[in-house]
PDB file of N, CA and C in Angstrom:
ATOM      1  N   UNK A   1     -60.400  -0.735  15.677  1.00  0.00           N
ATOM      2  CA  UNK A   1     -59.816  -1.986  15.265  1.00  0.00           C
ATOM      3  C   UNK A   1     -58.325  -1.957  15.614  1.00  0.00           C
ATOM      4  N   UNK A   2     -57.899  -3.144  16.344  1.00  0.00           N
ATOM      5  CA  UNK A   2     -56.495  -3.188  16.742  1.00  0.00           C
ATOM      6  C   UNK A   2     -55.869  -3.786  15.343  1.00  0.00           C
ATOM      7  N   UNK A   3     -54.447  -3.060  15.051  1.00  0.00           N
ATOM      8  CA  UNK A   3     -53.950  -3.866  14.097  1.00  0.00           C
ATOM      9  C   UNK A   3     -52.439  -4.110  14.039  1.00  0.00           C
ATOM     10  N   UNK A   4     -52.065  -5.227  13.905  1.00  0.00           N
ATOM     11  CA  UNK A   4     -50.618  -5.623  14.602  1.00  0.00           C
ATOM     12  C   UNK A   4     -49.861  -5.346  13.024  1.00  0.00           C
ATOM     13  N   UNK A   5     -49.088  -5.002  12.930  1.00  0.00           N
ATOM     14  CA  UNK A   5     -47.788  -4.904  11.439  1.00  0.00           C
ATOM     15  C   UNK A   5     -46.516  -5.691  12.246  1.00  0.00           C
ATOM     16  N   UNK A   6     -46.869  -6.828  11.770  1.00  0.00           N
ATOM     17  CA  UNK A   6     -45.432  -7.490  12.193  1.00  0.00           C
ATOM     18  C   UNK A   6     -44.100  -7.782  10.954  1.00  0.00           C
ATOM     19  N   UNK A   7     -43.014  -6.987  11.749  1.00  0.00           N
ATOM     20  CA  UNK A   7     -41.888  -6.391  10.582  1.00  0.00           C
ATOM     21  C   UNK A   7     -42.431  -5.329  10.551  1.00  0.00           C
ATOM     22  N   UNK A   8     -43.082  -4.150  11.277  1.00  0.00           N
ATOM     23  CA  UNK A   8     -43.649  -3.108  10.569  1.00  0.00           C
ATOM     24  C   UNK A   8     -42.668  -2.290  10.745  1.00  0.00           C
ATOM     25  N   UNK A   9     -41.272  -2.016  11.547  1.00  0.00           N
ATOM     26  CA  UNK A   9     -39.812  -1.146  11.331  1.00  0.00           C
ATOM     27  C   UNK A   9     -39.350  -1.270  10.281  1.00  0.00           C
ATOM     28  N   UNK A  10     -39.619  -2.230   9.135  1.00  0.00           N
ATOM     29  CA  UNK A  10     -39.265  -2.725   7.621  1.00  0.00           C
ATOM     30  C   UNK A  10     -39.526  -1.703   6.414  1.00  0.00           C
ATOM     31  N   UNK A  11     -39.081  -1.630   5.820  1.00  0.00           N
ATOM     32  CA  UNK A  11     -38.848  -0.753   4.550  1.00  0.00           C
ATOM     33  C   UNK A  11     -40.384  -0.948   3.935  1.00  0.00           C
ATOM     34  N   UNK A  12     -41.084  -1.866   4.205  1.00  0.00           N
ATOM     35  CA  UNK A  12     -42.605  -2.359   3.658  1.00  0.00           C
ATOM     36  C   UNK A  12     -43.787  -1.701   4.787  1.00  0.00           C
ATOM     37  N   UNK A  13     -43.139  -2.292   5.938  1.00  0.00           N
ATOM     38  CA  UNK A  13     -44.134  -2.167   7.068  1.00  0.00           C
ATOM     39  C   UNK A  13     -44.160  -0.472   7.239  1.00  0.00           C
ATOM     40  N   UNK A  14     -43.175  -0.103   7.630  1.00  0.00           N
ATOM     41  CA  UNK A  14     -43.665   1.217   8.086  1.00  0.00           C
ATOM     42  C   UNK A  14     -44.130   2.098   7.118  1.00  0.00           C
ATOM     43  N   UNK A  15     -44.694   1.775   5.884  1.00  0.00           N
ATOM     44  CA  UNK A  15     -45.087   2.460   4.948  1.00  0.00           C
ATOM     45  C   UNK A  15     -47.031   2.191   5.302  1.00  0.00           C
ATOM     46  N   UNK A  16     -46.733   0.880   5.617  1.00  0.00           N
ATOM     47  CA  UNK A  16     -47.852   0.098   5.978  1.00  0.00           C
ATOM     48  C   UNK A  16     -48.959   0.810   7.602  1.00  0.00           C
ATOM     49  N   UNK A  17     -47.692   0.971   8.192  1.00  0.00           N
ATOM     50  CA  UNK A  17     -48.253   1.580   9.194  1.00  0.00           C
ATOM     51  C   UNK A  17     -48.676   2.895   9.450  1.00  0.00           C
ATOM     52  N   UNK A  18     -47.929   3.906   8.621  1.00  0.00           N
ATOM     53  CA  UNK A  18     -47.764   5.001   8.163  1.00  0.00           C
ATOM     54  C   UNK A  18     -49.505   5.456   7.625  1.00  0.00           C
ATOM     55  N   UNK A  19     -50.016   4.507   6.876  1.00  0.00           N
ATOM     56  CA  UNK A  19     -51.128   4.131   5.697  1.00  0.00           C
ATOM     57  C   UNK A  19     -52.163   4.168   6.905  1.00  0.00           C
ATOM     58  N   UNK A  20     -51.972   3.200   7.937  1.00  0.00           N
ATOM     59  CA  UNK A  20     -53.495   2.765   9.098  1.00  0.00           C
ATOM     60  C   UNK A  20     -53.335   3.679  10.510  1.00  0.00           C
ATOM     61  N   UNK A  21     -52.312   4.582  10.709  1.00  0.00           N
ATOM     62  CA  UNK A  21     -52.517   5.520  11.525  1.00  0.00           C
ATOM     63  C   UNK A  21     -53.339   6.550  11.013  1.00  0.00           C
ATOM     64  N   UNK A  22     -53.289   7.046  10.038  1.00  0.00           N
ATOM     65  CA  UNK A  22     -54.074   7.622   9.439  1.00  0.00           C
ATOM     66  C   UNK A  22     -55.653   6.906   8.975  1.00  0.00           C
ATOM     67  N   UNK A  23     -55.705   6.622   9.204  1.00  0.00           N
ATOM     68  CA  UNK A  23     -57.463   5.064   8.944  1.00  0.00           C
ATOM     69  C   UNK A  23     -57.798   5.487   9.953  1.00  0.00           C
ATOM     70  N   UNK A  24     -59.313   6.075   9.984  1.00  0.00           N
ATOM     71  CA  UNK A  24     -60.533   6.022  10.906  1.00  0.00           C
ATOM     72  C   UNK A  24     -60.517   4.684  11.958  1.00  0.00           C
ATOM     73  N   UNK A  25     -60.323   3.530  10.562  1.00  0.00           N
ATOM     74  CA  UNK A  25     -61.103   2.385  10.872  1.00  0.00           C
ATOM     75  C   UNK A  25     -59.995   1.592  12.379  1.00  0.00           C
ATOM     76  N   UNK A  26     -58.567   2.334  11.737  1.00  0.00           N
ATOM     77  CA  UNK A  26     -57.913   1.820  12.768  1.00  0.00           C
ATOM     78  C   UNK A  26     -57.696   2.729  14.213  1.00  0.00           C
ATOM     79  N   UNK A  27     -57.992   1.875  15.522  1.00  0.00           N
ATOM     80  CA  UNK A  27     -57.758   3.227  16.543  1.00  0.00           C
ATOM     81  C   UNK A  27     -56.589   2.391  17.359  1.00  0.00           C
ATOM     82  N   UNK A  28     -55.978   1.147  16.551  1.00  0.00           N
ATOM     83  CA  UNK A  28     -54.504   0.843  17.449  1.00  0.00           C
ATOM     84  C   UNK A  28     -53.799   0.027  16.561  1.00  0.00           C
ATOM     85  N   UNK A  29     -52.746   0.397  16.366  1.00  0.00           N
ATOM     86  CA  UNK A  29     -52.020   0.130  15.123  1.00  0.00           C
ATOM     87  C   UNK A  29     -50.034  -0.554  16.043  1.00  0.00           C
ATOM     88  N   UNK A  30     -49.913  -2.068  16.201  1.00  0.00           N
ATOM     89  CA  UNK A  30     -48.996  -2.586  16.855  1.00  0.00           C
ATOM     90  C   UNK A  30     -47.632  -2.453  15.842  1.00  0.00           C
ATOM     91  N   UNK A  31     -46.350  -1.974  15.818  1.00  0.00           N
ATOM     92  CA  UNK A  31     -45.288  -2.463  15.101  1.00  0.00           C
ATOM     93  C   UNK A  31     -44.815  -2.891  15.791  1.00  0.00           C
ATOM     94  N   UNK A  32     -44.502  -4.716  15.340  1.00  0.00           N
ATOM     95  CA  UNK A  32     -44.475  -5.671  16.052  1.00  0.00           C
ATOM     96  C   UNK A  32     -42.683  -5.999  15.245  1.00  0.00           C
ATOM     97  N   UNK A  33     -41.832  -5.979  15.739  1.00  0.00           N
ATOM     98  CA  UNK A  33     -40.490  -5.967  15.084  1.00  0.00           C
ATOM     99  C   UNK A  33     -39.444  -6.528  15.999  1.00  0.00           C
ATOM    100  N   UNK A  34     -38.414  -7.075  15.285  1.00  0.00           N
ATOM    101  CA  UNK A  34     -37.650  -7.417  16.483  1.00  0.00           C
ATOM    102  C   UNK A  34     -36.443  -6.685  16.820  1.00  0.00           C
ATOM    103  N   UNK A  35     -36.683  -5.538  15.406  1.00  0.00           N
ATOM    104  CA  UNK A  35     -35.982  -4.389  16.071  1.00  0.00           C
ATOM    105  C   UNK A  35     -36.568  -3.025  17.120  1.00  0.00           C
ATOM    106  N   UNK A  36     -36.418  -3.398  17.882  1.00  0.00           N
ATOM    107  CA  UNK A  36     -37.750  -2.175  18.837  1.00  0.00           C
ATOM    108  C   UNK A  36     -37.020  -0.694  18.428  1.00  0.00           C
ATOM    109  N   UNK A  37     -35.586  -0.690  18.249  1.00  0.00           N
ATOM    110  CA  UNK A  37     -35.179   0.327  18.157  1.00  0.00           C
ATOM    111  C   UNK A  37     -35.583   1.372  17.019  1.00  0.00           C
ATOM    112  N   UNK A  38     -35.596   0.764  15.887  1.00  0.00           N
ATOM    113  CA  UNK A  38     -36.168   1.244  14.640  1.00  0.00           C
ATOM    114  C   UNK A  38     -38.056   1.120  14.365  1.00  0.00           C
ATOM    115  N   UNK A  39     -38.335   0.210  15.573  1.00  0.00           N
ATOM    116  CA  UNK A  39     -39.821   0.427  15.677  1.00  0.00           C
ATOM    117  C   UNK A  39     -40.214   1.819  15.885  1.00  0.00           C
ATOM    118  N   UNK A  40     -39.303   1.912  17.372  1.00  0.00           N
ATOM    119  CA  UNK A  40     -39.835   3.323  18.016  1.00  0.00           C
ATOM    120  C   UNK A  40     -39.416   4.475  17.021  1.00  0.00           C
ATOM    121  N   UNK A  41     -38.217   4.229  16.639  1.00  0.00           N
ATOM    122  CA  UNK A  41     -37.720   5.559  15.785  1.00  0.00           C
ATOM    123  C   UNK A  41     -39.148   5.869  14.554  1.00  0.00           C
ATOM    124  N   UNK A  42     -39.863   4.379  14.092  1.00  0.00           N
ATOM    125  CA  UNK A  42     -40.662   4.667  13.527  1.00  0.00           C
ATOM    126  C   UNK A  42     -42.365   5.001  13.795  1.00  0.00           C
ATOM    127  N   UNK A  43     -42.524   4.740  14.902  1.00  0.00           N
ATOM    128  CA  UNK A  43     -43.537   5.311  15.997  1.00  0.00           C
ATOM    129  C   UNK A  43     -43.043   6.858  15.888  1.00  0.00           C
ATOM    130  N   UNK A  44     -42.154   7.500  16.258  1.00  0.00           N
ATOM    131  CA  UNK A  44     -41.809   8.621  16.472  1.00  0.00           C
ATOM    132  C   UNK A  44     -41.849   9.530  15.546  1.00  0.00           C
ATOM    133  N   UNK A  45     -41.650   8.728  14.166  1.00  0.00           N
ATOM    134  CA  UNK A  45     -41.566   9.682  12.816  1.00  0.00           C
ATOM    135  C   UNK A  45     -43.291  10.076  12.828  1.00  0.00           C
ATOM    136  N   UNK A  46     -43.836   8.845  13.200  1.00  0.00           N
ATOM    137  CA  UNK A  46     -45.600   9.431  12.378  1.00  0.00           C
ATOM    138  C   UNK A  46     -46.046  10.046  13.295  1.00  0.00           C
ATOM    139  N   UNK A  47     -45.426  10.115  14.903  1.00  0.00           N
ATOM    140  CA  UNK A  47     -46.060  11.069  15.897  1.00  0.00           C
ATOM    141  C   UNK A  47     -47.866  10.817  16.163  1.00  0.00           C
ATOM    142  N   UNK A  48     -47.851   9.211  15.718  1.00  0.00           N
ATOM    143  CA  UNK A  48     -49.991   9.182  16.059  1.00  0.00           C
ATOM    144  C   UNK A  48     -49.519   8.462  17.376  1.00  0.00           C
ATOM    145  N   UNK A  49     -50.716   9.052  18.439  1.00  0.00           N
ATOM    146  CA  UNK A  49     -50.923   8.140  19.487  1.00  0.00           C
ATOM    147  C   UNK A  49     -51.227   6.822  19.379  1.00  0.00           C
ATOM    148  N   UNK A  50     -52.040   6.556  18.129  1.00  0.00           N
ATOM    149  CA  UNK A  50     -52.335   4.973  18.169  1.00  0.00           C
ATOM    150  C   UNK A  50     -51.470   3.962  17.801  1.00  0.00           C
ATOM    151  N   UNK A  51     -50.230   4.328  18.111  1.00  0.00           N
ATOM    152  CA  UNK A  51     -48.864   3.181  17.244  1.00  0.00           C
ATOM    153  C   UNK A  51     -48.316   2.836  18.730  1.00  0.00           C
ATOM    154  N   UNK A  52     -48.264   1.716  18.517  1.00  0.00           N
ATOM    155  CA  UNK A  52     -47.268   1.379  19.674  1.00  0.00           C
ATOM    156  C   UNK A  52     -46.029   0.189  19.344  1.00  0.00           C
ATOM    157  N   UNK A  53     -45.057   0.551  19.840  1.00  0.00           N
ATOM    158  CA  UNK A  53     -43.697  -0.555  19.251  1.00  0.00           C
ATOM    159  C   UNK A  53     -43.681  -1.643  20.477  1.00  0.00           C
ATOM    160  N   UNK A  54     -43.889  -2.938  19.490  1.00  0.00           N
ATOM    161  CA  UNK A  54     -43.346  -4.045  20.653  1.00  0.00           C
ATOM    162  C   UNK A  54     -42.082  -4.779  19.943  1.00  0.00           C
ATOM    163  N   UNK A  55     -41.286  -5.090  20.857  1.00  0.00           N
ATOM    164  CA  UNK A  55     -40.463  -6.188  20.666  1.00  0.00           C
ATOM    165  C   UNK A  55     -40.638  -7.869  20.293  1.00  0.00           C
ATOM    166  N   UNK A  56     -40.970  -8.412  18.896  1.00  0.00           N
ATOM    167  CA  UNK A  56     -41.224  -9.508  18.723  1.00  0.00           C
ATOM    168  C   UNK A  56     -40.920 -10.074  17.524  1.00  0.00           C
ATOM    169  N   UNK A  57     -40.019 -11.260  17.970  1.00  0.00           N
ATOM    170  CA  UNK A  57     -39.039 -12.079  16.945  1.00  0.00           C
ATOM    171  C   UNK A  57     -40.042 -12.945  16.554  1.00  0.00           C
ATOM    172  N   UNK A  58     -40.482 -13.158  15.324  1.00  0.00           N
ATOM    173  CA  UNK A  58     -41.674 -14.117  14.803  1.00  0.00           C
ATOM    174  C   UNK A  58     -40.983 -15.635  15.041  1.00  0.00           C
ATOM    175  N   UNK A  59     -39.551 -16.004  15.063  1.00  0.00           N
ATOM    176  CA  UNK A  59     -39.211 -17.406  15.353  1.00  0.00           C
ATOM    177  C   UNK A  59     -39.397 -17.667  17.068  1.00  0.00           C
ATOM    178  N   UNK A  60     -39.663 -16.651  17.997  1.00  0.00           N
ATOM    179  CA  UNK A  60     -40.376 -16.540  18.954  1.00  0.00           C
ATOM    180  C   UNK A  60     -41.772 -16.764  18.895  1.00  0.00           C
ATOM    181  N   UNK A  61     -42.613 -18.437  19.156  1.00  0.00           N
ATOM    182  CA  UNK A  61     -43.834 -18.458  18.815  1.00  0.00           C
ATOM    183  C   UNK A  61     -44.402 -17.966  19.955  1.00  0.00           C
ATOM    184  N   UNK A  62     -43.661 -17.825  21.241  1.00  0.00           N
ATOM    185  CA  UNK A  62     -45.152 -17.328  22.319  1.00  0.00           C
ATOM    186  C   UNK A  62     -45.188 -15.798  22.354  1.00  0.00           C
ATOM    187  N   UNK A  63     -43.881 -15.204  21.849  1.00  0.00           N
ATOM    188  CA  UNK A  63     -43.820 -13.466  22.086  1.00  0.00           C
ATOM    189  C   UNK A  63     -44.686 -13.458  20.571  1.00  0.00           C
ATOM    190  N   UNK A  64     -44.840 -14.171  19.523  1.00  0.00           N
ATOM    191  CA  UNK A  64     -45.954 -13.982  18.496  1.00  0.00           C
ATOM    192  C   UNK A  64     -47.123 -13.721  19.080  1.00  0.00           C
ATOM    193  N   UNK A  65     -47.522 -14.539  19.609  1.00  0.00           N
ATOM    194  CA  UNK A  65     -48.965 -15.232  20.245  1.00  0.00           C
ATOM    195  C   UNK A  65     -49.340 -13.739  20.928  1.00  0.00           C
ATOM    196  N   UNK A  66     -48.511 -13.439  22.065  1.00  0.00           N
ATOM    197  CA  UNK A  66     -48.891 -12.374  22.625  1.00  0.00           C
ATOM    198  C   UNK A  66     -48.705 -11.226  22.205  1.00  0.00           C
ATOM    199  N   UNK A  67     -48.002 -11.071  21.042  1.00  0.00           N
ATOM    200  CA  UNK A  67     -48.109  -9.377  20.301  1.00  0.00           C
ATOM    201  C   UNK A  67     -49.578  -9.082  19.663  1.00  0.00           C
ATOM    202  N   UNK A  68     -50.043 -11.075  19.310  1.00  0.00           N
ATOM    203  CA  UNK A  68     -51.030 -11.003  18.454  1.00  0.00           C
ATOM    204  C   UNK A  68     -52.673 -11.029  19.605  1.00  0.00           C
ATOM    205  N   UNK A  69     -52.495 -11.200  20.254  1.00  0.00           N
ATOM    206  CA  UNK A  69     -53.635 -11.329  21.558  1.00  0.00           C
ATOM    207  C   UNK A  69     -54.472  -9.758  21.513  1.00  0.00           C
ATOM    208  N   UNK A  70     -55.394 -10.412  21.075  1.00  0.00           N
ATOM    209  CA  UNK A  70     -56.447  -9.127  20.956  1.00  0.00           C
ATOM    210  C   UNK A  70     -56.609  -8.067  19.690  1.00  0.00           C
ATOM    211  N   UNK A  71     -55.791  -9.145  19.130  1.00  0.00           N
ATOM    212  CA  UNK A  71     -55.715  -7.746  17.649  1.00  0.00           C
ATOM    213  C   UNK A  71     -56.727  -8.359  16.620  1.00  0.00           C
ATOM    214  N   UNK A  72     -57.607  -7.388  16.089  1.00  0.00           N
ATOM    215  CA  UNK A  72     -58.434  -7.730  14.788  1.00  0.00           C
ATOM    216  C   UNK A  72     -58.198  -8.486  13.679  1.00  0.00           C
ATOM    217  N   UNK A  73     -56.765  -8.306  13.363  1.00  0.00           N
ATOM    218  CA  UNK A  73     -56.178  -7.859  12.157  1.00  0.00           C
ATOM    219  C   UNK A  73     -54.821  -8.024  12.627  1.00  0.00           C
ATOM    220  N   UNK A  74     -54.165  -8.753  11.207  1.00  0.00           N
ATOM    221  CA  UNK A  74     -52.727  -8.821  11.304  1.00  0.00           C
ATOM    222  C   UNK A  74     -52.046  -8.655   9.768  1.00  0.00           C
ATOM    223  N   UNK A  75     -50.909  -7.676   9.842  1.00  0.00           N
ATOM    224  CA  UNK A  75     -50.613  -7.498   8.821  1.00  0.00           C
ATOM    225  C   UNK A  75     -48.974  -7.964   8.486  1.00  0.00           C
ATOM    226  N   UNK A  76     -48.286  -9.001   7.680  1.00  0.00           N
ATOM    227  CA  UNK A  76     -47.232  -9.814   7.852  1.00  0.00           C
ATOM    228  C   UNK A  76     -46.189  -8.698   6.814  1.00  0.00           C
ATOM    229  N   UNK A  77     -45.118  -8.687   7.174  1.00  0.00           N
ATOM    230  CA  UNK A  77     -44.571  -7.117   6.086  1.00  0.00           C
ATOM    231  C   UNK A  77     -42.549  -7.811   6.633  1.00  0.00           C
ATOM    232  N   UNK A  78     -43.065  -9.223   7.043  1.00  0.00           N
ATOM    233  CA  UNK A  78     -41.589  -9.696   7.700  1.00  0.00           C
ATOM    234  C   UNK A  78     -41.588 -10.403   6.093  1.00  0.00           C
ATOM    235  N   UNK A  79     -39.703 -10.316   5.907  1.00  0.00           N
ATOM    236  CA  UNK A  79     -38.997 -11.321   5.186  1.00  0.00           C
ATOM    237  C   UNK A  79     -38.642 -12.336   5.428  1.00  0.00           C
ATOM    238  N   UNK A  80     -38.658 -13.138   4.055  1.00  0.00           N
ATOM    239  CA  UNK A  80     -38.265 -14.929   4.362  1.00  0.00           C
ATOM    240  C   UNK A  80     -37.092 -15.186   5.441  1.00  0.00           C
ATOM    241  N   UNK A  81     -36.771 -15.907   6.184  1.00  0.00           N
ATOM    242  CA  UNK A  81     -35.981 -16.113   6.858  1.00  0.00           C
ATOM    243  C   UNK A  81     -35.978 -18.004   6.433  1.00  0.00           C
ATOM    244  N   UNK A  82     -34.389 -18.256   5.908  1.00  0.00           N
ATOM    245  CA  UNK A  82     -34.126 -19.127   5.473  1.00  0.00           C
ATOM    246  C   UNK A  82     -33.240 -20.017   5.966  1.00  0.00           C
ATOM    247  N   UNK A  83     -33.381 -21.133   7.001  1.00  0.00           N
ATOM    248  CA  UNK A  83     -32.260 -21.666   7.088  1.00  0.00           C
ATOM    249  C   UNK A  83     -32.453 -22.974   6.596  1.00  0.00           C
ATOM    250  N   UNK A  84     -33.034 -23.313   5.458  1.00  0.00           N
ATOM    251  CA  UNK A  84     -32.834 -24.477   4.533  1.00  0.00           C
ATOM    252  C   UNK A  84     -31.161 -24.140   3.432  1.00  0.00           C
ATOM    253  N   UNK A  85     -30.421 -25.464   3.849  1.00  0.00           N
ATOM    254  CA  UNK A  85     -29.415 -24.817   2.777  1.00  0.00           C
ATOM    255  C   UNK A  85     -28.964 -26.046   1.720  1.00  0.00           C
TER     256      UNK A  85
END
């Protein structure tokens, strides 16, 4: 099962991701963030082959679309982003 953690470089997500690299059930686990830098740093901490870091700003609807293309499962671990004032 592919599974996307979008925000998963997040203080929530990579706990999240941390949780389904380790899962049987999961054999591809996306941290989908729009920080790639702290994605990978967090790809790197859990050391599983099945994590992979993409670059994707959720107010970006087509880099959404395509982080989300083919995945089972999506897991949302992003904060409110508010520009009502």
């Amino acid at each position: 099962m592919k599974i996307v953690v979008v925000g998963g470089a997040g203080m929530m997500g990579c706990i999240a991701v941390q949780d389904l690299a380790r899962s049987e059930a999961a054999s591809e686990v996306v941290i989908a963030d729009r920080n790639v830098t702290a994605a990978r740093e967090v790809a790197g901490y859990i050391a599983s082959s099945k994590i992979s870091p993409v670059e994707v700003d959720v107010r970006d609807h087509e880099a959404l679309v395509q982080a989300l293309r083919g995945a089972d499962c999506c897991l949302n671990a992003t904060t409110i982003i508010s520009t009502w004032r």
